[in-house]
Structure formats: structure tokens, C-alpha cells
Protein backbone atom coordinates (compact mmCIF):
# COMPACT_ATOMS: atom_id res chain seq x y z
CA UNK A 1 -43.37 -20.87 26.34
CA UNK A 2 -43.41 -24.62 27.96
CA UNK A 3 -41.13 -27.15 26.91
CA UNK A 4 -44.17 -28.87 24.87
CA UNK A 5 -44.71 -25.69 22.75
CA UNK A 6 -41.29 -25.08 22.34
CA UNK A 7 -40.82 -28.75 20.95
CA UNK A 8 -43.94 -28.25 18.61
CA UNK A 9 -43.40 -25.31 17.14
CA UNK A 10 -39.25 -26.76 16.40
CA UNK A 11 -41.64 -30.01 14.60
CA UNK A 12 -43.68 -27.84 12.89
CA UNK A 13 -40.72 -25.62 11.31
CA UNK A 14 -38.70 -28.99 10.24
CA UNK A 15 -41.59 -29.93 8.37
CA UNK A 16 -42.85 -26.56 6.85
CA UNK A 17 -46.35 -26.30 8.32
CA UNK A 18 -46.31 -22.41 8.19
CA UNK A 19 -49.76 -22.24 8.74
CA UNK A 20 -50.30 -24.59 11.66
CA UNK A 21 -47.41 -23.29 13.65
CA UNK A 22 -49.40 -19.36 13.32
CA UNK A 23 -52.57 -20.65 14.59
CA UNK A 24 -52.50 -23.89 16.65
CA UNK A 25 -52.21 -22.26 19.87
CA UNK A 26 -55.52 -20.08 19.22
CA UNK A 27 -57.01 -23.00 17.91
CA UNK A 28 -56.41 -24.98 20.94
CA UNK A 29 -57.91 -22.48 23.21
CA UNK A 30 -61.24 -22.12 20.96
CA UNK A 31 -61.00 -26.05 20.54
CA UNK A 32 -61.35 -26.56 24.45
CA UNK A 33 -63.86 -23.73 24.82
CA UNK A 34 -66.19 -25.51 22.22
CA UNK A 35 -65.33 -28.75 23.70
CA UNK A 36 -64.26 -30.07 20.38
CA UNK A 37 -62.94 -33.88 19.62
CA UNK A 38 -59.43 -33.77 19.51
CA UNK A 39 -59.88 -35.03 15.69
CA UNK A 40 -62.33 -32.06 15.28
CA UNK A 41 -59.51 -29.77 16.71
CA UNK A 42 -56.50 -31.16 13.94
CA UNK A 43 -58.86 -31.12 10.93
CA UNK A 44 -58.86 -27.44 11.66
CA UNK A 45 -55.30 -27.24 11.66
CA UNK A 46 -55.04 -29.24 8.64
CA UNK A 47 -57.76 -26.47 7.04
CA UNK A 48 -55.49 -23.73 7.88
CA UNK A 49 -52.63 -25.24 6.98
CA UNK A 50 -53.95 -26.52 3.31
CA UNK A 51 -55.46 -23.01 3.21
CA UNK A 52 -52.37 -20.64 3.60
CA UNK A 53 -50.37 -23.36 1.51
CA UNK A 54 -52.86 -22.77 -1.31
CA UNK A 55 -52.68 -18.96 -0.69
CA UNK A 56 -48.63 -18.75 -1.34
CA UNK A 57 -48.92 -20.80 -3.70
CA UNK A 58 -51.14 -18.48 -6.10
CA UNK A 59 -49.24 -15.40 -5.17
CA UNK A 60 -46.11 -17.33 -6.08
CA UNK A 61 -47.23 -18.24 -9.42
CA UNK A 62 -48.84 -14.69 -9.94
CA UNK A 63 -45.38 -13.08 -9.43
CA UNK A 64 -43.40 -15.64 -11.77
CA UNK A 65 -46.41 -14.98 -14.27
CA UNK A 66 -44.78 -11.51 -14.60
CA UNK A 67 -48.54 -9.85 -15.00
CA UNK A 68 -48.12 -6.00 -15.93
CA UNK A 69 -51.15 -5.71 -13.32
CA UNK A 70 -53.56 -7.92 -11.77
CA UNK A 71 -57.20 -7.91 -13.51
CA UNK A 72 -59.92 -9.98 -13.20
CA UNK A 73 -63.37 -10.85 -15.19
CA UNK A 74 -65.45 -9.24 -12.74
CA UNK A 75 -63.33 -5.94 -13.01
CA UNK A 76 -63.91 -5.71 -17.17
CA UNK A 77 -66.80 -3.02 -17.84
CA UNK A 78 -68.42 -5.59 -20.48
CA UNK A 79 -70.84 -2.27 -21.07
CA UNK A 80 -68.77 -0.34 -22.33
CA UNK A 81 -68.15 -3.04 -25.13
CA UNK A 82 -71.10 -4.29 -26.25
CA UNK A 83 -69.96 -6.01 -29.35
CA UNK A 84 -67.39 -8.46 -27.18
CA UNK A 85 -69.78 -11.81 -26.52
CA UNK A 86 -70.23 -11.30 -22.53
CA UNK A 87 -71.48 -15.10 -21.85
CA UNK A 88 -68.23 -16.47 -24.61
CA UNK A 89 -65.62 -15.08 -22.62
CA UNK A 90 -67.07 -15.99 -19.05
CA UNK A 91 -68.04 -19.48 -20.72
CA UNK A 92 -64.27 -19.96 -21.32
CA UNK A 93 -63.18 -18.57 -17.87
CA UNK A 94 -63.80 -22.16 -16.76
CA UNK A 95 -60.28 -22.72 -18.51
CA UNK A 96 -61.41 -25.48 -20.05
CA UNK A 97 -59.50 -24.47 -23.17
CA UNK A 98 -56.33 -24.65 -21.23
CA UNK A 99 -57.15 -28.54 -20.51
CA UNK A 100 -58.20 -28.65 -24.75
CA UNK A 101 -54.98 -27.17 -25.68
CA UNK A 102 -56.34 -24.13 -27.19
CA UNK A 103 -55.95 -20.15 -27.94
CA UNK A 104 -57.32 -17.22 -27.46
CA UNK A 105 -57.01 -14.34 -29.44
CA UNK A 106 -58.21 -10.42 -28.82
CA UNK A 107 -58.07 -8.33 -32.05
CA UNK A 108 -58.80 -4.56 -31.80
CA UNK A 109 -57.35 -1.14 -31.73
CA UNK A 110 -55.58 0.43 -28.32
CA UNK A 111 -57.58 1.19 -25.06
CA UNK A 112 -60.57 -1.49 -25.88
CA UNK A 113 -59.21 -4.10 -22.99
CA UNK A 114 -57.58 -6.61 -24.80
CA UNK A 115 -54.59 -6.34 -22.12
CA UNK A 116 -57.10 -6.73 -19.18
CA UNK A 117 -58.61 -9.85 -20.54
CA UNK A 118 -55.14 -11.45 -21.24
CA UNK A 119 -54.40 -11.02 -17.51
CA UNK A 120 -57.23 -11.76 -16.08
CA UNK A 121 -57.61 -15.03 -17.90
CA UNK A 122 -53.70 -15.55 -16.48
CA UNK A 123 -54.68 -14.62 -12.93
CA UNK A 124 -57.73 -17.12 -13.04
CA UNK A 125 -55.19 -20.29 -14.68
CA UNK A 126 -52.84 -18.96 -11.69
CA UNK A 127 -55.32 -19.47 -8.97
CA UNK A 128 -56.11 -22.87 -10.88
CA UNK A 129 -52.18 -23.33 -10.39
CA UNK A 130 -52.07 -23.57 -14.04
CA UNK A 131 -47.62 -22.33 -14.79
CA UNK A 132 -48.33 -19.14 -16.84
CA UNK A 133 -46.46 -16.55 -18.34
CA UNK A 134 -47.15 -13.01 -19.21
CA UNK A 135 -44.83 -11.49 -22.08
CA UNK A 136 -44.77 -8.49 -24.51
CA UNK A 137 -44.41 -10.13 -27.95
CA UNK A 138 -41.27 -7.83 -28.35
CA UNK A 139 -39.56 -8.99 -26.04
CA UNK A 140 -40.45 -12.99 -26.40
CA UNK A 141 -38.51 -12.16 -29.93
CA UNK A 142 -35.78 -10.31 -27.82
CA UNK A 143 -35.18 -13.18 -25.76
CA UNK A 144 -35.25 -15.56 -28.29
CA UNK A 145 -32.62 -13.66 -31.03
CA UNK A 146 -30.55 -13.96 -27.71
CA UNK A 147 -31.24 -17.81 -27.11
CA UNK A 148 -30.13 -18.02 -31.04
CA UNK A 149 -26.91 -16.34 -30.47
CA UNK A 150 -25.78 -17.81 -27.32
CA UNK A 151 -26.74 -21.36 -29.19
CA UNK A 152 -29.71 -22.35 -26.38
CA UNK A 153 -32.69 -21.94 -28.77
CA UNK A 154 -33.86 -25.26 -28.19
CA UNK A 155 -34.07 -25.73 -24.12
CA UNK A 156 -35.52 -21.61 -24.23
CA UNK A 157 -38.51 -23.48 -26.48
CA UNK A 158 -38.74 -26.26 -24.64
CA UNK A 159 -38.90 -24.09 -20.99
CA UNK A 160 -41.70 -21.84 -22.84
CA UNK A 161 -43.25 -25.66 -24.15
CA UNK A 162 -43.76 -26.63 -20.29
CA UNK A 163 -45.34 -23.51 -19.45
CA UNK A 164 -49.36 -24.28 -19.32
CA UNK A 165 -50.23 -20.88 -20.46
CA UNK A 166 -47.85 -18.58 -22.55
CA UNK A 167 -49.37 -15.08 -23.09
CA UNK A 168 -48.30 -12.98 -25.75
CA UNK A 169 -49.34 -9.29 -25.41
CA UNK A 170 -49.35 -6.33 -28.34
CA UNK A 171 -48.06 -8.34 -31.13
CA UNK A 172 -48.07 -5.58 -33.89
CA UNK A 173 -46.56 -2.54 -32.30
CA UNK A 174 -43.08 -3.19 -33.40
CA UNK A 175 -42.27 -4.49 -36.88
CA UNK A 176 -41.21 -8.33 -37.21
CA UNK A 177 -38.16 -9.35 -39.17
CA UNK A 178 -37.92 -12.61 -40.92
CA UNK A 179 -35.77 -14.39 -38.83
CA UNK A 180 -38.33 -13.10 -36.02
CA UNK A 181 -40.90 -14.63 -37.86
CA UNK A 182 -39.64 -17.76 -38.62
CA UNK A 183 -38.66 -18.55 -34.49
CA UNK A 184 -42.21 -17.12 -33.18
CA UNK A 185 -43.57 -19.82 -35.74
CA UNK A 186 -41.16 -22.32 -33.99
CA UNK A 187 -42.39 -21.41 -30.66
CA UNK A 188 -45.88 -21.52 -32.15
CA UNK A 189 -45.35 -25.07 -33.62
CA UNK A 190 -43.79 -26.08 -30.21
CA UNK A 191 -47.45 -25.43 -28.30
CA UNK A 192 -49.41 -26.58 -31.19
CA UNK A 193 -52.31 -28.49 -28.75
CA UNK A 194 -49.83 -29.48 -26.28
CA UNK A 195 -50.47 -25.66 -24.45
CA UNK A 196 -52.34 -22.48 -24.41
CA UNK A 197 -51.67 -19.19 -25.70
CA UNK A 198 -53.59 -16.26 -25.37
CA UNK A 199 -52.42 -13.38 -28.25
CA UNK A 200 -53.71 -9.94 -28.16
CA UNK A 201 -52.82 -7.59 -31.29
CA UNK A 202 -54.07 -4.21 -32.45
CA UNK A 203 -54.25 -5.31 -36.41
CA UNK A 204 -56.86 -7.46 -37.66
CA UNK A 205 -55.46 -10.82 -39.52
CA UNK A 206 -55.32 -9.48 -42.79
CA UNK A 207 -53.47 -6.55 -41.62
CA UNK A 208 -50.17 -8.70 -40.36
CA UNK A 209 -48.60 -8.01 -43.43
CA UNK A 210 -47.90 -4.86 -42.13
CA UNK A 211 -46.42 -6.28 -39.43
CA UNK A 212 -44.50 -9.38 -40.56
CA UNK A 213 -41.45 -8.89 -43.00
CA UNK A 214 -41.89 -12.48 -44.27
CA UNK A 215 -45.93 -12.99 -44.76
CA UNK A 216 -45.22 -16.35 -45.56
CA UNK A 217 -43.98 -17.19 -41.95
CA UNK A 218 -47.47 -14.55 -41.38
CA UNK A 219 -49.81 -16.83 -42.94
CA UNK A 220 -48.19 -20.27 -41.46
CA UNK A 221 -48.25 -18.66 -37.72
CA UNK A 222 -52.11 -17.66 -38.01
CA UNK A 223 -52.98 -21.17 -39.67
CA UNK A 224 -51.67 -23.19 -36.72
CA UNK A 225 -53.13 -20.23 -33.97
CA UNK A 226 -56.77 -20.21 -35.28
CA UNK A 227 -56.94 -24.27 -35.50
CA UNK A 228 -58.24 -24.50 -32.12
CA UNK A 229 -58.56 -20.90 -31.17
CA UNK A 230 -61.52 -18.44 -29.88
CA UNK A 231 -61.73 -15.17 -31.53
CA UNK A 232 -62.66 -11.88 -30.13
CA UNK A 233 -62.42 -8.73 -32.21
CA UNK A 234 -63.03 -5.77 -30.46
CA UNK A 235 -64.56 -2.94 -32.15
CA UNK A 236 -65.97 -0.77 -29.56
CA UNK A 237 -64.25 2.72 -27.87
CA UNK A 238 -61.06 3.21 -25.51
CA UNK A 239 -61.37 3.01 -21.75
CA UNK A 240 -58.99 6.03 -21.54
CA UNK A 241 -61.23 7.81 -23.84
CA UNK A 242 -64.22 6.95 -21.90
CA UNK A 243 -62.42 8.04 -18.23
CA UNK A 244 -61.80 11.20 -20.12
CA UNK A 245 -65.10 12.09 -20.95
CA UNK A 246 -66.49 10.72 -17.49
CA UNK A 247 -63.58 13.40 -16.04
CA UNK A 248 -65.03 16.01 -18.96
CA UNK A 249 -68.53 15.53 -17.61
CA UNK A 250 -67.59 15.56 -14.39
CA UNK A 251 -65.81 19.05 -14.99
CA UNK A 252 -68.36 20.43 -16.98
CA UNK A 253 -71.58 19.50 -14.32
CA UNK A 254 -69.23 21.32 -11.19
CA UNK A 255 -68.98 24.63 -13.32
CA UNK A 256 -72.43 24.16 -14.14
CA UNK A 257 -73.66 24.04 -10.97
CA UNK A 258 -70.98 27.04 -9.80
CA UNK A 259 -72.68 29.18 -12.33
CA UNK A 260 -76.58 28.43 -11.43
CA UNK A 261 -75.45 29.20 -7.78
CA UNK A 262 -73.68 32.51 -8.30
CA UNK A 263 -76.87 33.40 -10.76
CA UNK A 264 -79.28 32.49 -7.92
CA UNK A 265 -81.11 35.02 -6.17
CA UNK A 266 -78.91 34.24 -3.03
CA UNK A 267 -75.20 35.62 -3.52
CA UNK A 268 -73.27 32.71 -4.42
CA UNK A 269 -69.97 33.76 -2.17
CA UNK A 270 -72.75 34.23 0.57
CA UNK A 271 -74.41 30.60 0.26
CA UNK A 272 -71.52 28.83 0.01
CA UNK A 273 -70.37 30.32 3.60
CA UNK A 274 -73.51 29.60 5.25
CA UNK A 275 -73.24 25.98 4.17
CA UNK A 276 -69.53 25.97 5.51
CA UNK A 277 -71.05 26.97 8.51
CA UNK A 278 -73.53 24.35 8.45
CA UNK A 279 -71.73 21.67 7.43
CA UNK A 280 -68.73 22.22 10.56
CA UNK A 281 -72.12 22.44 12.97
CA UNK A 282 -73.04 19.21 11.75
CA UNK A 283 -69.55 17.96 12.05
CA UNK A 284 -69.22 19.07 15.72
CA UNK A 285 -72.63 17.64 16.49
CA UNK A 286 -71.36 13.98 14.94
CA UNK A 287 -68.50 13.55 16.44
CA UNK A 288 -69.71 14.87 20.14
CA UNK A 289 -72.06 11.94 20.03
């Protein structure tokens, strides 16, 4: 390494340009093969640069987001749920309603995607480097009884205030005392069209009195979400339900087509090692091409 590159590659490190420093070399020698203007040659640097800056920058708010998985849109089988309004929910995957200051809400029983949708609305705001955060409600109300006793309740609002999403998975499947009640409506109150929040629960709205221990602090908490909200309810079957029964067919169309070969006029044992046979030929023919 010359002097020169030795000296760059020191700049480059003082002032962070990850990207540049990986590539300018290569770039140089395809820049002088394609007899490009030196300006030509640093806008590409500046691309690559911008580019892997933009890259870390996603995965770094993807990993704070705490995501139990990574989804997207495009990965949601919106077959298999053909009540759930397909053009609504792409509509809104401009995250428009993150710049409006609203919710979204996903009501339905386990299994029907409600947690896929959640996340892949947070990846998307993530690659919009929209701050997100992915949370069971449970523990939200763990941390803040905690924030409560160790007297920081108000800067724990206030850091889940900044955030520009806040999502709030599986609110019903643990019961919710009063005092519970009464800070999740705080935190609610907090975001009221200042930010975002995306709930999913497996009770419909007038089943959160099953749920809540004070339905007063129940019926405040869903007037302020469904102000400016979109609501999905999900009706439809469970995606582990339907992978069973695609495994279940699958099982029951192999011993199917065991049985039609062992009644076939061929002996079954017999076919079965004359295609073995084949098949290797076939193989040793391929790969002595």
C-alpha cells in the first residue's frame, strides 16, 4: 500500500466513510477503465457511501425495534384471509398514518396474522427510519409498575412519547389490574396524535371487560385509540391450522400414491428399484457432462 492510500484510507476512518474506504480502490480502477470524469468517479463514491450508511442505519433501528421476527407485506398470504381489506392495509403501508398521528388496530382470535402485520408495518416505518418499538403489552405494564416503583414514571412515558411508532402486541392474554389500567391509559393519553400505535388483541372491543379489572379505565383507553384509528377484525382461520392441513394433505397424497403403486400390476418393491436405478443413471450421466 503507497503512502497516498495509506493517508486516504487514515482520512477516510477519521471521518467515518465506511463505505468509501471498502470500495474506492475498485472504483478507481473501473473509473479509469471507463474513462470516467473525475466528478463522475466521486459521485460514485458518494452513492456507495450514502448507500451502506442507509443500510446500517435500517438494521440498526430494526434491532432496537426489538421485532419478535422480521415480516413484511409481501410475505402475508392475504388468501388465506379473505375478509381482511387487501387494498386498506397496503393503502396504509405508505405510513402515511404515522405522519397523521394515527392507530392501527388488528382484532381476531390466535394464528390469523395479527402479529405479522404489526411487524411488518414496524419493519416498513424502520426502513422509513421512522424510531419504533415492538413490545408485548405484558410486559409494557411490567416495565411501567417498575418505572412507578423506582419513582421514573414520567421520563419512561416521555422516552415511549418520542418513539414514532410504539407497537403493542397480544393485549388480552394476561388479565389487567386497575392500576395497570389506569398507566396504559397514561401512556395512551401521552401519544394521543402526537404518535402511532399499532395494537393487536385476540378479544373484540366489547369483550375487554374480560380483560380489564377497571372497565372504566377500558372504555376511556378505546375512546382515545379508535379517534383516529383503522380497524381490522380478523375473522378468518389460523395459519398453523392451515400448515397443518397442507402437512395432512401432504401425508395423506404420499400414502396414497404408495398404495396405488404396490396395487399396480408391477410389484411395487420391484418399481421402486428400477427407478433407483434409473434415477443414479441419470445422475451419473449429469454430472459426467
Amino acid at each position: 500500500m503507497s503512502e497516498l492510500e495509506k493517508q486516504l484510507e487514515h482520512d477516510m476512518s477519521l471521518l467515518q466513510l465506511t463505505g468509501m474506504r471498502s470500495c474506492y480502490q475498485e472504483l478507481a480502477e473501473k473509473a479509469s477503465k471507463s474513462k470516467l470524469r473525475y466528478e463522475e468517479y466521486l459521485a460514485l463514491l458518494f452513492e456507495e457511501e450514502l448507500r451502506g450508511k442507509t443500510e446500517r442505519s435500517v438494521k440498526t433501528k430494526i434491532h432496537k425495534a426489538k421485532f419478535p421476527f422480521v415480516k413484511t407485506l409481501e410475505q402475508f398470504d392475504f388468501s388465506f384471509q379473505p375478509n381482511l381489506n387487501e387494498r386498506e392495509v397496503l393503502r396504509l403501508s405508505s405510513l402515511d398514518f404515522i405522519e397523521k398521528g394515527e392507530n392501527l388496530i388488528f382484532l381476531g382470535p390466535p394464528g390469523v396474522g395479527k402479529t405479522h402485520l404489526a411487524a411488518a408495518f414496524g419493519v416498513k416505518a424502520c426502513q422509513a427510519k421512522y424510531r419504533v418499538l415492538f413490545t408485548t403489552v405484558e410486559a409494557l405494564l411490567e416495565e411501567l409498575m417498575i418505572s412507578v416503583r423506582e419513582g421514573s414514571i414520567r421520563s419512561k412515558l416521555l422516552s415511549y412519547s418520542r418513539l414514532h411508532l410504539l407497537i403493542l402486541d397480544e393485549l388480552g392474554y394476561t388479565p389487567i389490574s386497575r392500576e395497570q389500567a389506569h398507566l396504559l391509559f397514561r401512556l395512551v393519553c401521552s401519544r394521543y396524535e402526537k404518535g402511532s400505535l399499532i395494537i393487536t388483541s385476540n378479544y373484540n372491543f366489547e369483550d375487554w371487560g374480560k380483560v380489564f379489572e377497571d372497565l372504566v379505565s377500558a372504555s376511556a383507553i378505546i375512546d382515545r385509540l379508535v379517534h383516529h384509528a383503522h380497524l381490522f377484525v380478523i375473522n378468518g382461520s389460523s395459519y398453523q391450522l392451515k400448515d397443518k392441513l397442507k402437512k395432512g394433505g401432504e401425508c395423506s397424497a404420499s400414502k396414497g400414491a404408495e398404495e396405488k403403486e404396490e396395487n399396480n400390476n408391477f410389484p411395487g418393491k420391484r418399481r421402486k428399484e428400477v427407478l433407483a436405478e434409473h434415477e443414479k443413471k441419470q445422475t451419473t450421466f449429469l454430472f459426467s457432462q
